[in-house]
C-alpha atoms as a PDB file:
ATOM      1  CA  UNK A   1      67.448 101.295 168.144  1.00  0.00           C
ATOM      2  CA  UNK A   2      66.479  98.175 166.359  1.00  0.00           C
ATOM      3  CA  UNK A   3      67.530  94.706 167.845  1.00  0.00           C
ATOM      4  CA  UNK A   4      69.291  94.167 164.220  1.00  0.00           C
ATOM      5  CA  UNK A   5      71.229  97.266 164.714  1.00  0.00           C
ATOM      6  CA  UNK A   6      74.124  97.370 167.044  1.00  0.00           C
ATOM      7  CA  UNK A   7      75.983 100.716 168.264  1.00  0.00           C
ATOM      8  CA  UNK A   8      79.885 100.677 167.476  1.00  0.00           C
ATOM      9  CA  UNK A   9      82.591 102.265 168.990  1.00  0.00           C
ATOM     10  CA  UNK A  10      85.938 103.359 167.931  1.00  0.00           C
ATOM     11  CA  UNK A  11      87.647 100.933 170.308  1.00  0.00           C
ATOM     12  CA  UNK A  12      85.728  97.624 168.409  1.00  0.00           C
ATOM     13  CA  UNK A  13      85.379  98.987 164.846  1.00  0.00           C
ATOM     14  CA  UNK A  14      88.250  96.988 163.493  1.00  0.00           C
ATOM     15  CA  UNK A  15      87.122  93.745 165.330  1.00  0.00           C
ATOM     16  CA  UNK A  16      83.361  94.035 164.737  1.00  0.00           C
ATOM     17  CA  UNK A  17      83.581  96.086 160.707  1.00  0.00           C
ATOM     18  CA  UNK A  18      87.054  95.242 159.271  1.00  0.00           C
ATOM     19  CA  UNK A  19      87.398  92.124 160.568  1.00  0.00           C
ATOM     20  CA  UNK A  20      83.946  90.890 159.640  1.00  0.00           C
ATOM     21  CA  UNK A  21      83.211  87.409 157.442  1.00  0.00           C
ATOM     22  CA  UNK A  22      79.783  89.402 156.982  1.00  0.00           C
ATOM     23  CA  UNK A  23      79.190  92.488 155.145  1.00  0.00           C
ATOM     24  CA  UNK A  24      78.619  95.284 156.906  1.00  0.00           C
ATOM     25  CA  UNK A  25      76.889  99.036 156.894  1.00  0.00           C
ATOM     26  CA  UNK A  26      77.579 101.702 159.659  1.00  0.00           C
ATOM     27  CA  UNK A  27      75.271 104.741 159.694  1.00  0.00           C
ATOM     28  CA  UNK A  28      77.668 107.272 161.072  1.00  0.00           C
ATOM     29  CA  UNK A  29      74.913 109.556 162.882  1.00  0.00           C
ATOM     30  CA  UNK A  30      74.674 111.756 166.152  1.00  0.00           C
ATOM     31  CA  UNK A  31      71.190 112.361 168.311  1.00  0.00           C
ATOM     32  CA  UNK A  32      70.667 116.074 167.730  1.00  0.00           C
ATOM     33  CA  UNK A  33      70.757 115.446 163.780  1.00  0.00           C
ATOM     34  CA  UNK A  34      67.038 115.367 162.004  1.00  0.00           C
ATOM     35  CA  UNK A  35      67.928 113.374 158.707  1.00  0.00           C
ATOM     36  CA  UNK A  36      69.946 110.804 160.834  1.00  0.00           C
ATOM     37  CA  UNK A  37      66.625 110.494 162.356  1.00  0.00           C
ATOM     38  CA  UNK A  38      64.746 110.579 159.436  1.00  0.00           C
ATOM     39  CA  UNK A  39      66.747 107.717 157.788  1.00  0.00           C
ATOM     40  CA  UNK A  40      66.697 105.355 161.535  1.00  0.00           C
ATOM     41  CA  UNK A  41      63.419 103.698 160.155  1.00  0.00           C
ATOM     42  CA  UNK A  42      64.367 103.052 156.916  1.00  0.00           C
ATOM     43  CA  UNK A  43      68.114 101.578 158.549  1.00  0.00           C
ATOM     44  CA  UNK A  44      65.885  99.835 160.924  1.00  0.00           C
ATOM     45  CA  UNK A  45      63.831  97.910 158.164  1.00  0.00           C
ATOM     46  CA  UNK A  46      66.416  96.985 156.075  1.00  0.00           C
ATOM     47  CA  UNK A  47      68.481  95.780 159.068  1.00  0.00           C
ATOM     48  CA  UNK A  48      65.136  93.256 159.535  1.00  0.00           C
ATOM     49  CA  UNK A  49      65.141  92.503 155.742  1.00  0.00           C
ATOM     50  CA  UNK A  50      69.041  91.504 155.168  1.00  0.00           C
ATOM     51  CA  UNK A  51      69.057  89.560 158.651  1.00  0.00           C
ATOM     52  CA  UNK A  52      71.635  87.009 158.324  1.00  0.00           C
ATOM     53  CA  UNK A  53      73.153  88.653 155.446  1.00  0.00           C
ATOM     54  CA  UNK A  54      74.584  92.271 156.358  1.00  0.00           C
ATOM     55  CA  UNK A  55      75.657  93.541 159.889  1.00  0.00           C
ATOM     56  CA  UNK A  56      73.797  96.823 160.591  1.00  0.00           C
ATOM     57  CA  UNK A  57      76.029  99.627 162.942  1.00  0.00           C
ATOM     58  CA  UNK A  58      75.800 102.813 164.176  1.00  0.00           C
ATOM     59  CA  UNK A  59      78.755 104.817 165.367  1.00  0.00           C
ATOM     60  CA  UNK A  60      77.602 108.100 167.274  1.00  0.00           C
ATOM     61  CA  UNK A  61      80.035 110.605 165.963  1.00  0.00           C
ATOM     62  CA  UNK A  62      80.041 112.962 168.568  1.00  0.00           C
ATOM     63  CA  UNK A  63      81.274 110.095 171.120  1.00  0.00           C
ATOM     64  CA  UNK A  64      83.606 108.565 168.729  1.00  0.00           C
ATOM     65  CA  UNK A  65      85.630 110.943 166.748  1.00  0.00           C
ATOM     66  CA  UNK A  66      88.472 109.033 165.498  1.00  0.00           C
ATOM     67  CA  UNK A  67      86.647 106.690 163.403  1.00  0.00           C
ATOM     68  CA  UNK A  68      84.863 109.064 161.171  1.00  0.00           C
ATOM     69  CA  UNK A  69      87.524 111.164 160.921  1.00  0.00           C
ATOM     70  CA  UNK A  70      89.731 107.912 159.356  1.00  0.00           C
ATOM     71  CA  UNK A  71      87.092 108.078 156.660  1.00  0.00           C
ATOM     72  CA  UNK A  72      86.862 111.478 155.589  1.00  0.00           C
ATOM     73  CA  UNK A  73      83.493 112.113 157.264  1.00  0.00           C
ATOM     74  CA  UNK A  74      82.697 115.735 157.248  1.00  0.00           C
ATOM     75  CA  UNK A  75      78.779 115.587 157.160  1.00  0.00           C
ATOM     76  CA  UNK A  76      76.042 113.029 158.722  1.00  0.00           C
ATOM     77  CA  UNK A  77      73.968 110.946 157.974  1.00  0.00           C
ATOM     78  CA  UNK A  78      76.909 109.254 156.212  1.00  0.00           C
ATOM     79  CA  UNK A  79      76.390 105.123 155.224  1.00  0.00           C
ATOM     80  CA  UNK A  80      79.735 103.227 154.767  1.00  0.00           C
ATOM     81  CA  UNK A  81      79.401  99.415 153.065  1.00  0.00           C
ATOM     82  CA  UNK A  82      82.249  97.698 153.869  1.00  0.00           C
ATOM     83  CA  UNK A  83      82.945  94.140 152.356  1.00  0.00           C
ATOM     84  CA  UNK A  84      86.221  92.038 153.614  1.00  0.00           C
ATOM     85  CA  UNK A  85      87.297  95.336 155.469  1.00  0.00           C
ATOM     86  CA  UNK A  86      87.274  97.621 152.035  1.00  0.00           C
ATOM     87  CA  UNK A  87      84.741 100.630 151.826  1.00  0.00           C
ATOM     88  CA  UNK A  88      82.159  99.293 149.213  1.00  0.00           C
ATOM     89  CA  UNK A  89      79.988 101.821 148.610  1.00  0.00           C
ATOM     90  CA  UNK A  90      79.089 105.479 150.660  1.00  0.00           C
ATOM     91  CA  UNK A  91      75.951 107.662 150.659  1.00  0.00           C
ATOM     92  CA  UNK A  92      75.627 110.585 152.515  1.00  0.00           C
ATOM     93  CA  UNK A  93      72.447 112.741 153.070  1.00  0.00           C
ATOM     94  CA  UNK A  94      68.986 111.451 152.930  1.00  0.00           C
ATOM     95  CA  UNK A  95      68.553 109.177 150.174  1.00  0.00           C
ATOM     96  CA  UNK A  96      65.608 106.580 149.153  1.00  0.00           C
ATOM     97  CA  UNK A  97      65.623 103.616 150.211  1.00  0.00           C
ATOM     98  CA  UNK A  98      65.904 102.464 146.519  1.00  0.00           C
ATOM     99  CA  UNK A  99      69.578 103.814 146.798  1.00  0.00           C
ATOM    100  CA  UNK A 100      70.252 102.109 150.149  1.00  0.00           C
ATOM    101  CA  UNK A 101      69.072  98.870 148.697  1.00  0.00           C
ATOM    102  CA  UNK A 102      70.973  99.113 145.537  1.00  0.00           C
ATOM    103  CA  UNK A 103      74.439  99.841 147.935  1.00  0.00           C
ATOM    104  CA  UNK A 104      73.554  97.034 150.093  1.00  0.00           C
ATOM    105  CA  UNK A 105      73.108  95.052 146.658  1.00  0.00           C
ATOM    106  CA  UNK A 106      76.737  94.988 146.290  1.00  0.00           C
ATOM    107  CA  UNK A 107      77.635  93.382 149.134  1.00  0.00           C
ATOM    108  CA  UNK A 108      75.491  90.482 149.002  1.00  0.00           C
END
């Protein structure tokens, strides 16, 4: 995992996503999925990119169940944007990362 990209858990999701001053996108993924893996780099990159700007997260769904399930979360990779604790923006699949940068557009 990229040092710009920090694992969550369900205990700290409302202290570290909710409660955030910054923006922030969690990448709800698990290891044995191929487009979660596909996506990492791309996740990765624009983690480095929007430094400073947007707090990158990923929540492991198979060791934290109660958080995706709040959200509806029925098929991975799935890309929440929260802004002031409201869902922004969601993708889910494999997308460009044209798409991802247009999400992460709205919360900067």
């Amino acid at each position: 995992m990229a040092e710009n990209v920090l694992e969550i858990d369900d205990a700290r999701f409302e202290n570290e996503v909710l409660q955030s001053d910054t923006p922030v996108m969690v990448d709800f993924w698990a290891p044995w999925c191929g487009p979660c893996k596909a996506i990492g780099p791309v996740v990765n990159e624009l983690a480095t990119s929007y430094a400073g700007k947007v707090k990158f997260m990923k929540c492991n769904v198979d060791d934290n169940p109660v958080t995706p399930g709040k959200y509806g979360i029925k098929a991975i990779p799935t890309l929440i944007f929260f802004k002031d604790g409201n869902v922004v923006d969601q993708i889910t699949g494999m997308v460009a990362k044209g798409k991802l940068e247009e999400s992460l557009g709205k919360l900067v």
